[in-house]
C-alpha atoms as a PDB file:
ATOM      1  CA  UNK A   1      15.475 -77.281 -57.131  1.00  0.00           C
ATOM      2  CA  UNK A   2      16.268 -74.207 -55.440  1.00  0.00           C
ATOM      3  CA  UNK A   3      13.994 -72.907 -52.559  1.00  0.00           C
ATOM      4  CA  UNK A   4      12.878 -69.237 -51.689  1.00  0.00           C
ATOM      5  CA  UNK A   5      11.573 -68.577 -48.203  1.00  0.00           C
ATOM      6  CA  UNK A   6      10.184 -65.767 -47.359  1.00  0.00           C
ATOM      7  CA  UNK A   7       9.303 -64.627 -43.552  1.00  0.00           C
ATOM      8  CA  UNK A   8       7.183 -61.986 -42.977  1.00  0.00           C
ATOM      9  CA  UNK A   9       7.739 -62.031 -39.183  1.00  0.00           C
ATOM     10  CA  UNK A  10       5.173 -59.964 -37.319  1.00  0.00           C
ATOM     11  CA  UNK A  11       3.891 -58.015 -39.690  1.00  0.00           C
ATOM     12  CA  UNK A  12       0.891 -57.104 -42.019  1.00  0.00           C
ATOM     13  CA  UNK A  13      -1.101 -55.719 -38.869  1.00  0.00           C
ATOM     14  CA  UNK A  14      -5.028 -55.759 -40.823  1.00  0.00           C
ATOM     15  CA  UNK A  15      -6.798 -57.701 -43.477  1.00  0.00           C
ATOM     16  CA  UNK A  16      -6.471 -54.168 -45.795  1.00  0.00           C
ATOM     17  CA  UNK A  17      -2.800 -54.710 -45.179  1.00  0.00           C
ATOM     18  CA  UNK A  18      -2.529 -58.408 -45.953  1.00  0.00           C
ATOM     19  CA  UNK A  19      -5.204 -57.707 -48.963  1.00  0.00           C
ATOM     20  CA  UNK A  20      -2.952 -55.291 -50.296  1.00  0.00           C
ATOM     21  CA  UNK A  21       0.416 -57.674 -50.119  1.00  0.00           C
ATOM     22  CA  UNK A  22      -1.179 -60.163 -51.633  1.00  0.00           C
ATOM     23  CA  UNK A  23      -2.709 -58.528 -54.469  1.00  0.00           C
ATOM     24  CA  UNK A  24       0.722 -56.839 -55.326  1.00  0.00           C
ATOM     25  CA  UNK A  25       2.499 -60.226 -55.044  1.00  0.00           C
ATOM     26  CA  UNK A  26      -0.141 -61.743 -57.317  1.00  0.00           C
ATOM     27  CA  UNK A  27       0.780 -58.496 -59.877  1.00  0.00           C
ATOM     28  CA  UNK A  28       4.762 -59.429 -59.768  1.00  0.00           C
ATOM     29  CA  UNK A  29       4.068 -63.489 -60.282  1.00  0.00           C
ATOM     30  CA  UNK A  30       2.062 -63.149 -63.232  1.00  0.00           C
ATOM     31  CA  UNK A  31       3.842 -64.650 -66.128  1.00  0.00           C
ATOM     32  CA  UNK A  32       6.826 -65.623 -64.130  1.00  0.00           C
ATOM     33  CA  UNK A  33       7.913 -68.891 -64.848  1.00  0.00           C
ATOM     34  CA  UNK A  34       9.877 -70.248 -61.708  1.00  0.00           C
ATOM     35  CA  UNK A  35      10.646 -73.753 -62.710  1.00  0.00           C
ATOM     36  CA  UNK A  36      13.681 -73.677 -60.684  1.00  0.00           C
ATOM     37  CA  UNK A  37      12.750 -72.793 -57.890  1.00  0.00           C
ATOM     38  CA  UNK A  38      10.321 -73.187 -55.090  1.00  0.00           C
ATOM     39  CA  UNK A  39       8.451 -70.372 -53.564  1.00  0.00           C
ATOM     40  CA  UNK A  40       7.663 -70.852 -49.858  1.00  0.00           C
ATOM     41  CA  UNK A  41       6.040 -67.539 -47.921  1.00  0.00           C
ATOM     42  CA  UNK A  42       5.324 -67.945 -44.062  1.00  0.00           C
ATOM     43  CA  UNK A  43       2.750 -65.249 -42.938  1.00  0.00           C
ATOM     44  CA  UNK A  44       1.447 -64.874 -39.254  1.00  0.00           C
ATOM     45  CA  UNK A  45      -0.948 -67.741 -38.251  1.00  0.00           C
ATOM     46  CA  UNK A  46      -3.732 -65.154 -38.442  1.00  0.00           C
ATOM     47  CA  UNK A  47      -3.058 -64.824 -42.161  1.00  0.00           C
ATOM     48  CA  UNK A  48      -2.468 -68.299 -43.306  1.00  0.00           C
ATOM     49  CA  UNK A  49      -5.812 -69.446 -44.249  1.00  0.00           C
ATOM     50  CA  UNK A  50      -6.498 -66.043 -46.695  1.00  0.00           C
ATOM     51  CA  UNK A  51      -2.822 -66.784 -47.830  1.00  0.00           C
ATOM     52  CA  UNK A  52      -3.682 -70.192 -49.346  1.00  0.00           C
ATOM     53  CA  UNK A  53      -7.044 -69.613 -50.421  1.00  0.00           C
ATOM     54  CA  UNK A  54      -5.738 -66.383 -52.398  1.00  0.00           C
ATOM     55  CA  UNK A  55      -2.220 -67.703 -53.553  1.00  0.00           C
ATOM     56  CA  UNK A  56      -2.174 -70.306 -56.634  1.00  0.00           C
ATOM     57  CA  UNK A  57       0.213 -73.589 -56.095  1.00  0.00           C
ATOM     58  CA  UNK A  58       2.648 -71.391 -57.536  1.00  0.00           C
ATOM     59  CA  UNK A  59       3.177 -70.388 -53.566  1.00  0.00           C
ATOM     60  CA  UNK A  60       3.867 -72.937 -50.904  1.00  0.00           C
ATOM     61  CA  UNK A  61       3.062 -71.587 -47.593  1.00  0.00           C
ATOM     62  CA  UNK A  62       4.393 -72.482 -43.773  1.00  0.00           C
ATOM     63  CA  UNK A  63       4.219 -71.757 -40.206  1.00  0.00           C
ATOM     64  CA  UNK A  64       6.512 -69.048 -38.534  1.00  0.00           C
ATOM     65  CA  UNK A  65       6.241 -71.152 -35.253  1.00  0.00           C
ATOM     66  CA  UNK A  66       4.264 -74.211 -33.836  1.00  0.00           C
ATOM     67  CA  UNK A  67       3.972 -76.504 -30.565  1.00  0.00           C
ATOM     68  CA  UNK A  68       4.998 -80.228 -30.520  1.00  0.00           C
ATOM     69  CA  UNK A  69       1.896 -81.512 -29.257  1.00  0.00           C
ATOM     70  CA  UNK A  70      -1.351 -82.294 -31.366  1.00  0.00           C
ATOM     71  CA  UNK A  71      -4.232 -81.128 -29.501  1.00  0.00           C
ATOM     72  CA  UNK A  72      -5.006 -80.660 -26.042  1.00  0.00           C
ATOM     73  CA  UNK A  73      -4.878 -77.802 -22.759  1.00  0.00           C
ATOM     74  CA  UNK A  74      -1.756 -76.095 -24.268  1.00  0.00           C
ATOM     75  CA  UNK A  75      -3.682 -72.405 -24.317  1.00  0.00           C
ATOM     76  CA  UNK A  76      -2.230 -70.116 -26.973  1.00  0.00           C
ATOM     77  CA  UNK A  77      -0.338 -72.368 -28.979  1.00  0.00           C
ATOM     78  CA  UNK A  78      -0.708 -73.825 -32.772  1.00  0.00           C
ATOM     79  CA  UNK A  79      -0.498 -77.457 -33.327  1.00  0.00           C
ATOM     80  CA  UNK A  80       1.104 -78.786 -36.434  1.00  0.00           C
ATOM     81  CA  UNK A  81      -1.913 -81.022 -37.318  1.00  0.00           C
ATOM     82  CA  UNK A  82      -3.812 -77.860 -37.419  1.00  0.00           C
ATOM     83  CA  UNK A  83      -1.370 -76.380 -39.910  1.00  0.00           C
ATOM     84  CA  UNK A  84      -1.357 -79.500 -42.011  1.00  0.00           C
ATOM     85  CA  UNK A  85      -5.109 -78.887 -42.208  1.00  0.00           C
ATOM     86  CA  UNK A  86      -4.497 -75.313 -43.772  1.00  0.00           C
ATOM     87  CA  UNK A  87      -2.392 -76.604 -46.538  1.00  0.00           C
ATOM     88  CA  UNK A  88       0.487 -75.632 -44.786  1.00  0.00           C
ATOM     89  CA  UNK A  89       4.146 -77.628 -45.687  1.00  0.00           C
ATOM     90  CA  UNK A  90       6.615 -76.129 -44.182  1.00  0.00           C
ATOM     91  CA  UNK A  91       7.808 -74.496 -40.767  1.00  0.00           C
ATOM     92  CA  UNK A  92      10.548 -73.026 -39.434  1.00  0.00           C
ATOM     93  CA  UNK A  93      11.917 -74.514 -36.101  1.00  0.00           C
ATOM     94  CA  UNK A  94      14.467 -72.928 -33.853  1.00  0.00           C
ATOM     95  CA  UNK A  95      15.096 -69.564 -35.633  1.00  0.00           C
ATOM     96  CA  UNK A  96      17.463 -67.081 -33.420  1.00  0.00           C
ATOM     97  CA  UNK A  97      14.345 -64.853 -32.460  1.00  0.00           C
ATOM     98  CA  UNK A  98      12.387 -67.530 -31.081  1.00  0.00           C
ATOM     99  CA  UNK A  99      15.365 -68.618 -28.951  1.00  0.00           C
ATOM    100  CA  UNK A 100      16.480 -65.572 -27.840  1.00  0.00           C
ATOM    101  CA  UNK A 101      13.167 -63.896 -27.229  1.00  0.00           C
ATOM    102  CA  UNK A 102      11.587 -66.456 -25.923  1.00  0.00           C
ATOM    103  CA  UNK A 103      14.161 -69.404 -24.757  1.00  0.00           C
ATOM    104  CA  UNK A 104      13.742 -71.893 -26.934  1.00  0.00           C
ATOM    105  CA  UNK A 105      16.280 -74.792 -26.481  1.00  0.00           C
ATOM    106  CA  UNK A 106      17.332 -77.749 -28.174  1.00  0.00           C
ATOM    107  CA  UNK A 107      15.557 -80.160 -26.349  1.00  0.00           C
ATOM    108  CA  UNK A 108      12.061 -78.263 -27.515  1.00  0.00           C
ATOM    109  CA  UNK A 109      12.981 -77.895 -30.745  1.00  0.00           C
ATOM    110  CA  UNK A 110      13.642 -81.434 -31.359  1.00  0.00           C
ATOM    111  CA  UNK A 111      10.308 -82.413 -30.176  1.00  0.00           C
ATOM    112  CA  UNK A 112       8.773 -79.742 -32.579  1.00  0.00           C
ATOM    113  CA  UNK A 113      10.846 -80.955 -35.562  1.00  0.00           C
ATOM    114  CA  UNK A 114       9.569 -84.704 -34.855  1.00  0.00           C
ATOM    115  CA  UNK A 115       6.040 -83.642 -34.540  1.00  0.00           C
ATOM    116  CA  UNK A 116       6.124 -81.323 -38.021  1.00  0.00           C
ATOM    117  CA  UNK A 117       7.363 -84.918 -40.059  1.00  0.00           C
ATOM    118  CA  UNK A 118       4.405 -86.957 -38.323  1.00  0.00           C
ATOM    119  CA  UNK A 119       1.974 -84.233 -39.302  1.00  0.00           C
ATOM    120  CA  UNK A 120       3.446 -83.709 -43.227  1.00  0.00           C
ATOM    121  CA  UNK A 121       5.530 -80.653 -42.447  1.00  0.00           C
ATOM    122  CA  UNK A 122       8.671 -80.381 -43.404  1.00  0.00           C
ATOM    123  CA  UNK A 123      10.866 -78.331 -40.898  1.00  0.00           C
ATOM    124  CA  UNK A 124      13.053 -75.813 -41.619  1.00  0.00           C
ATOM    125  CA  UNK A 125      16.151 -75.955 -38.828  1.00  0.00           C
ATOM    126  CA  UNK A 126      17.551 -72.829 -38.206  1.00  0.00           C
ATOM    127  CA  UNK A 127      21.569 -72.714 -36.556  1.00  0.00           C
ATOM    128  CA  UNK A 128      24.002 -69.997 -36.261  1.00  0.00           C
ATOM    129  CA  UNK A 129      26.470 -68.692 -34.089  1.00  0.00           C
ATOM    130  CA  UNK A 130      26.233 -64.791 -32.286  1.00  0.00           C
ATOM    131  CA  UNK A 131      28.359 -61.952 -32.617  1.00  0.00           C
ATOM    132  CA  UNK A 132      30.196 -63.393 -29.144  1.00  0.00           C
ATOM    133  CA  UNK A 133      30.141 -67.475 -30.378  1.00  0.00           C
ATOM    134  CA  UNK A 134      31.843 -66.179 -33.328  1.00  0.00           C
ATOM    135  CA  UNK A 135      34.572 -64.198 -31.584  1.00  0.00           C
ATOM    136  CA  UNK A 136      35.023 -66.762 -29.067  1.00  0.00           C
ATOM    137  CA  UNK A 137      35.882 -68.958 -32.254  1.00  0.00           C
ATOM    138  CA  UNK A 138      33.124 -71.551 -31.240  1.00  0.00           C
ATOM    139  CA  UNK A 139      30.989 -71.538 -34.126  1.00  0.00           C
ATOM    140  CA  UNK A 140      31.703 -75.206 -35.135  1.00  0.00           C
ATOM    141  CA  UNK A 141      31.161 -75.741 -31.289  1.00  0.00           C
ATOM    142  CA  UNK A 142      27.603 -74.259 -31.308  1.00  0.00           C
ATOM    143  CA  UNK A 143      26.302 -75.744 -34.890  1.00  0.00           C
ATOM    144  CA  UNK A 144      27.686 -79.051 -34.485  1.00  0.00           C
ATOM    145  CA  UNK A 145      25.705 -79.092 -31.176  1.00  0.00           C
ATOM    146  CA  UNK A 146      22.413 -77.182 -32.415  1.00  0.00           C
ATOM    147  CA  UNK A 147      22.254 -80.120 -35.162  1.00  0.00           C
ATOM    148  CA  UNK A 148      23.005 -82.919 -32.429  1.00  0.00           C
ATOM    149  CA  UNK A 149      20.295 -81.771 -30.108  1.00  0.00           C
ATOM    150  CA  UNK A 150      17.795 -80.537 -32.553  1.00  0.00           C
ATOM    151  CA  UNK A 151      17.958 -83.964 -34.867  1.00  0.00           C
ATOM    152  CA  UNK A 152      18.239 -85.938 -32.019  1.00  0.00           C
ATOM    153  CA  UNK A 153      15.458 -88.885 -32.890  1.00  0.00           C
ATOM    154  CA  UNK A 154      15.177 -88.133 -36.644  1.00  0.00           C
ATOM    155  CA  UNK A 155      15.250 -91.292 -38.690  1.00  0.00           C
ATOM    156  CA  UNK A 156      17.815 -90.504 -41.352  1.00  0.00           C
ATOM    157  CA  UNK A 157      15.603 -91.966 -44.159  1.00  0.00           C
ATOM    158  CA  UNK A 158      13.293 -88.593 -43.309  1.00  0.00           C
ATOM    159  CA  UNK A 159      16.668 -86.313 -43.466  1.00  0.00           C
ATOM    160  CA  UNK A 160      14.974 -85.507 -47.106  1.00  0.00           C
ATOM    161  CA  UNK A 161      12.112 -83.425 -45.468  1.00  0.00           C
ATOM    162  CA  UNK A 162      14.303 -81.345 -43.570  1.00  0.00           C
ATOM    163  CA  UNK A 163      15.288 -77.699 -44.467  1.00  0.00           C
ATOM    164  CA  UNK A 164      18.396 -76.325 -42.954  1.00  0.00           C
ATOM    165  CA  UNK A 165      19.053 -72.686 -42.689  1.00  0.00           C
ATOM    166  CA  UNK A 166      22.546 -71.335 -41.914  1.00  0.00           C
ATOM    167  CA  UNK A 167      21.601 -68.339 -39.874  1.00  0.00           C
ATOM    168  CA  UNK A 168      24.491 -66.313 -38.426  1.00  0.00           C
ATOM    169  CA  UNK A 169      22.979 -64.338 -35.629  1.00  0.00           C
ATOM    170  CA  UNK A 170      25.505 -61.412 -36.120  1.00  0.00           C
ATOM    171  CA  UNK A 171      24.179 -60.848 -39.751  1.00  0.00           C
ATOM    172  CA  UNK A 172      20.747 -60.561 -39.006  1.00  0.00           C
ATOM    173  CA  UNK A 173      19.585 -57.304 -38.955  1.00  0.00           C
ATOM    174  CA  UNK A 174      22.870 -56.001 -38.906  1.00  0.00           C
ATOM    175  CA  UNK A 175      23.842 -55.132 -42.648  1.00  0.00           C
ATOM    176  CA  UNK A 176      26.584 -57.313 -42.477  1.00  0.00           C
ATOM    177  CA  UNK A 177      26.900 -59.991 -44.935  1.00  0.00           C
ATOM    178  CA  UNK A 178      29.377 -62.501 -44.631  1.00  0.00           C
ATOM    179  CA  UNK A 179      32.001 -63.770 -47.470  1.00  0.00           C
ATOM    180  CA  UNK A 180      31.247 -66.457 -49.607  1.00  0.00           C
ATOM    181  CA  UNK A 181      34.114 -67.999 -47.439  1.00  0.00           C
ATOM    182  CA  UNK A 182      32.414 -68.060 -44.395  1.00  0.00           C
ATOM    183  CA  UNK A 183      29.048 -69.463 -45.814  1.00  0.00           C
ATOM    184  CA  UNK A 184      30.818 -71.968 -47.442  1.00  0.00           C
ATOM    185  CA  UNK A 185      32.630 -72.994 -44.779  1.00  0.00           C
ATOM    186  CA  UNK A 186      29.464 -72.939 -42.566  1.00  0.00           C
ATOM    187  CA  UNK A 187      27.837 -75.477 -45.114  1.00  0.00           C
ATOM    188  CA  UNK A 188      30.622 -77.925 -45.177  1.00  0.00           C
ATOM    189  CA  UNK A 189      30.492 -78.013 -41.458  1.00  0.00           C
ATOM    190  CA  UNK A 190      26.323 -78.747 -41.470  1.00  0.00           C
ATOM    191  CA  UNK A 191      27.534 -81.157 -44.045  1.00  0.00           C
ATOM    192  CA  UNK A 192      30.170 -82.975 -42.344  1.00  0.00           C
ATOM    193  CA  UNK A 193      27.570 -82.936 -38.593  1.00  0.00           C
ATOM    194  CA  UNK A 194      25.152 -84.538 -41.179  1.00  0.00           C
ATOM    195  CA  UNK A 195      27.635 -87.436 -42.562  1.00  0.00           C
ATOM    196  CA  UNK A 196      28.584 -87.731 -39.223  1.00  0.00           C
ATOM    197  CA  UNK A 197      25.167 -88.295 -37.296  1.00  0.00           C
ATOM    198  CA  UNK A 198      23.165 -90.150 -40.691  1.00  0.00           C
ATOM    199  CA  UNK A 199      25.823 -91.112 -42.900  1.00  0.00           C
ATOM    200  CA  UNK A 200      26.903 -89.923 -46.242  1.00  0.00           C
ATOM    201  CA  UNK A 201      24.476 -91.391 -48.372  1.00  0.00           C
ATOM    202  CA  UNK A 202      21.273 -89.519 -46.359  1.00  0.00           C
ATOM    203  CA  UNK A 203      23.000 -86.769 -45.218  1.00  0.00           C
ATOM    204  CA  UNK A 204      23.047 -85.312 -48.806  1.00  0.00           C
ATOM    205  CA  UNK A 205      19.352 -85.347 -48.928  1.00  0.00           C
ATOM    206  CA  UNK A 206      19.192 -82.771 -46.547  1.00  0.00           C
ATOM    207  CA  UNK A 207      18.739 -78.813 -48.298  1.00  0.00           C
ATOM    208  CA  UNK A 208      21.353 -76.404 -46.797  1.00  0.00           C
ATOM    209  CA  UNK A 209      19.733 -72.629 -47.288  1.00  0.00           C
ATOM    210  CA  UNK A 210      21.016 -69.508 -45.687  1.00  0.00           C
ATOM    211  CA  UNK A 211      19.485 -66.418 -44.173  1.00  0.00           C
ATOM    212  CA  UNK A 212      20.526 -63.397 -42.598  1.00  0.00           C
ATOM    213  CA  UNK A 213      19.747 -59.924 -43.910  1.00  0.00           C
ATOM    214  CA  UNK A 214      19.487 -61.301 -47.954  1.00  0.00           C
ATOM    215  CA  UNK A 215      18.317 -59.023 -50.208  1.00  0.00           C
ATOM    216  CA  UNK A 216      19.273 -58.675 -54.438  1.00  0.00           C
ATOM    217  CA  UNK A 217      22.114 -56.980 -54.178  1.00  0.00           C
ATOM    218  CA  UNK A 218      24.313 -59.407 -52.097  1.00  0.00           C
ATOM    219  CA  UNK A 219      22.034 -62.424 -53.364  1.00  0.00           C
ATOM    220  CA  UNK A 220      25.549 -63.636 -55.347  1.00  0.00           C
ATOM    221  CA  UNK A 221      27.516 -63.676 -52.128  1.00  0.00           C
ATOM    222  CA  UNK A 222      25.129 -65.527 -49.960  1.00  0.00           C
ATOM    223  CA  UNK A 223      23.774 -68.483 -51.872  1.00  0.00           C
ATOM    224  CA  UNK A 224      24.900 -68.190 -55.264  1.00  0.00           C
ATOM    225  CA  UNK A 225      28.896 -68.089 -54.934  1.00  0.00           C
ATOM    226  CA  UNK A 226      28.444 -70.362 -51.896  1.00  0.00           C
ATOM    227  CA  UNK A 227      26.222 -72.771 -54.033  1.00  0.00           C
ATOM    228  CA  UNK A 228      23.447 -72.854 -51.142  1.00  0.00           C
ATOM    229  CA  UNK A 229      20.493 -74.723 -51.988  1.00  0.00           C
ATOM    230  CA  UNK A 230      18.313 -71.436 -51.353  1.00  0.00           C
ATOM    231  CA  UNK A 231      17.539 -68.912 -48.922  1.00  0.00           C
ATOM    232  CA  UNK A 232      15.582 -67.721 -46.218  1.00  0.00           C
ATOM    233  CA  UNK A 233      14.500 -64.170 -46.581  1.00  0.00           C
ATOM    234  CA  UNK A 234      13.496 -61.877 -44.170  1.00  0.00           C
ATOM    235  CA  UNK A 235      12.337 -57.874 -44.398  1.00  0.00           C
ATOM    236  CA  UNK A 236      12.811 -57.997 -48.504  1.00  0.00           C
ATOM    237  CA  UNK A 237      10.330 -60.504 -48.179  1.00  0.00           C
ATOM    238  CA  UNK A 238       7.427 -57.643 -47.549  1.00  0.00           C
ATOM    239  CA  UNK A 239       8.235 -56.055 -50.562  1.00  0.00           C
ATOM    240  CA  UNK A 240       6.681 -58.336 -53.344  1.00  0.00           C
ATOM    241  CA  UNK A 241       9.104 -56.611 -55.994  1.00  0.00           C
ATOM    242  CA  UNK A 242      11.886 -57.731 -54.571  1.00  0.00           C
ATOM    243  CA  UNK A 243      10.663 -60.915 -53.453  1.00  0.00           C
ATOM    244  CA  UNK A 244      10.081 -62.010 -56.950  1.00  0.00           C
ATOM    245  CA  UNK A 245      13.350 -60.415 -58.598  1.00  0.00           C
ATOM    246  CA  UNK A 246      15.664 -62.263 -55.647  1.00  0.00           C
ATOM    247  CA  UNK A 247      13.394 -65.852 -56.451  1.00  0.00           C
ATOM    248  CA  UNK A 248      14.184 -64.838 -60.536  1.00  0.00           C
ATOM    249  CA  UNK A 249      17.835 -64.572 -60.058  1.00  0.00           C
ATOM    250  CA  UNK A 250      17.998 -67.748 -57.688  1.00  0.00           C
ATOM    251  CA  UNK A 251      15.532 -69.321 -60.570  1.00  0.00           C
ATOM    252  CA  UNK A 252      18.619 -68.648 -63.290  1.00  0.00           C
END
């Protein structure tokens, strides 16, 4: 089954705003029939509660972020036992923003990743290369070590929970897609890391998504052609119409 994440970042900025999102994506999912694929939104912690209480099990939801501890003096931070409580299932772990903005390493990430499987979430890995990694000609360099570091302690017989999103830093935002070449290429690699660390047999029970600037119209090129098992969405995700046409055509 194909999965369709959808990351509405910082946004939705009042309960009349969030209201109104969620009654138009309520408006495009009636009568849709995704049996293909798996709908995953993650909204701002503020908004996750009202997002599961209004959203049928049509709609998985998950964390943008979270801390690696369960409870305790860690002031401003969201445990992932207190997501599991919302209903959440999914987060996303080491995307580009949270390590450039705010320094995220390996060696933190890890600990998160760990802490979302004891807790029922599965994880969603983000690893990529920038604009400089990829002109350097290090991009097997930098994934091969982002999977390494960040999967370091993961039993392999959990590799199964574990989302992994190709995420080329010099596509986000940018308008620039990259070839169906390039993605494919960037899979087999995340492949090959996987065989390498958990062996063959578990390392294909890992999902390999991408994300970076996706939207309907080069939907073909980045996980279709490229036979990704998804994608990862970003600002077409706060537009419910296209949300729902780019999960129909991945549903197909």
């Amino acid at each position: 089954m194909k999965i369709v994440i959808g990351n509405l970042k910082m946004n939705l900025n009042s309960p009349k705003e969030r209201e109104r999102y969620l009654s138009l994506l309520k408006k495009e999912l009636t009568g849709q029939k995704l049996i293909n694929t798996e709908l995953i939104l993650l909204p701002s912690f503020i908004h996750l509660e009202a997002f599961r209480k209004s959203l049928s099990q049509k709609v998985k939801i998950g964390a943008q972020n979270f801390f690696f501890e369960s409870k305790g003096p860690f002031t401003g931070e969201i445990s992932p036992l207190m997501l599991s409580n919302l209903g959440c299932e999914y987060a996303l772990a080491g995307h580009s923003e949270r390590r450039r903005y705010f320094l995220e390493k390996n060696e933190e990430i890890s600990l998160k990743i760990i802490a979302a499987m004891k807790n029922g979430i599965a994880p969603i890995l983000c690893v990529g290369e920038t604009k400089v990694e990829k002109e350097n000609q290090e991009t097997l360099k930098v994934i091969s070590t982002q999977l390494k570091e960040c999967l370091k302690g993961v039993s392999r017989t959990r590799l199964e929970k574990i989302v992994i999103a190709y995420e080329p830093v010099w596509a986000i935002g940018a308008d620039i897609t990259p070839s169906p070449h390039e993605i494919m290429e960037a899979k087999v690699l995340i492949r090959k890391v996987l065989v390498d660390i958990f062996g063959k047999k578990y390392a294909e029970l890992a999902r390999i998504i991408y994300g970076g600037s996706v939207n309907a119209k080069n939907l073909e090129a980045v996980c279709l052609e490229p036979e990704m098992d998804g994608i990862l969405i970003g600002r077409e995700s706060l537009l419910p119409h296209e949300l729902i046409k780019i999960a129909k055509m991945v549903n197909e």
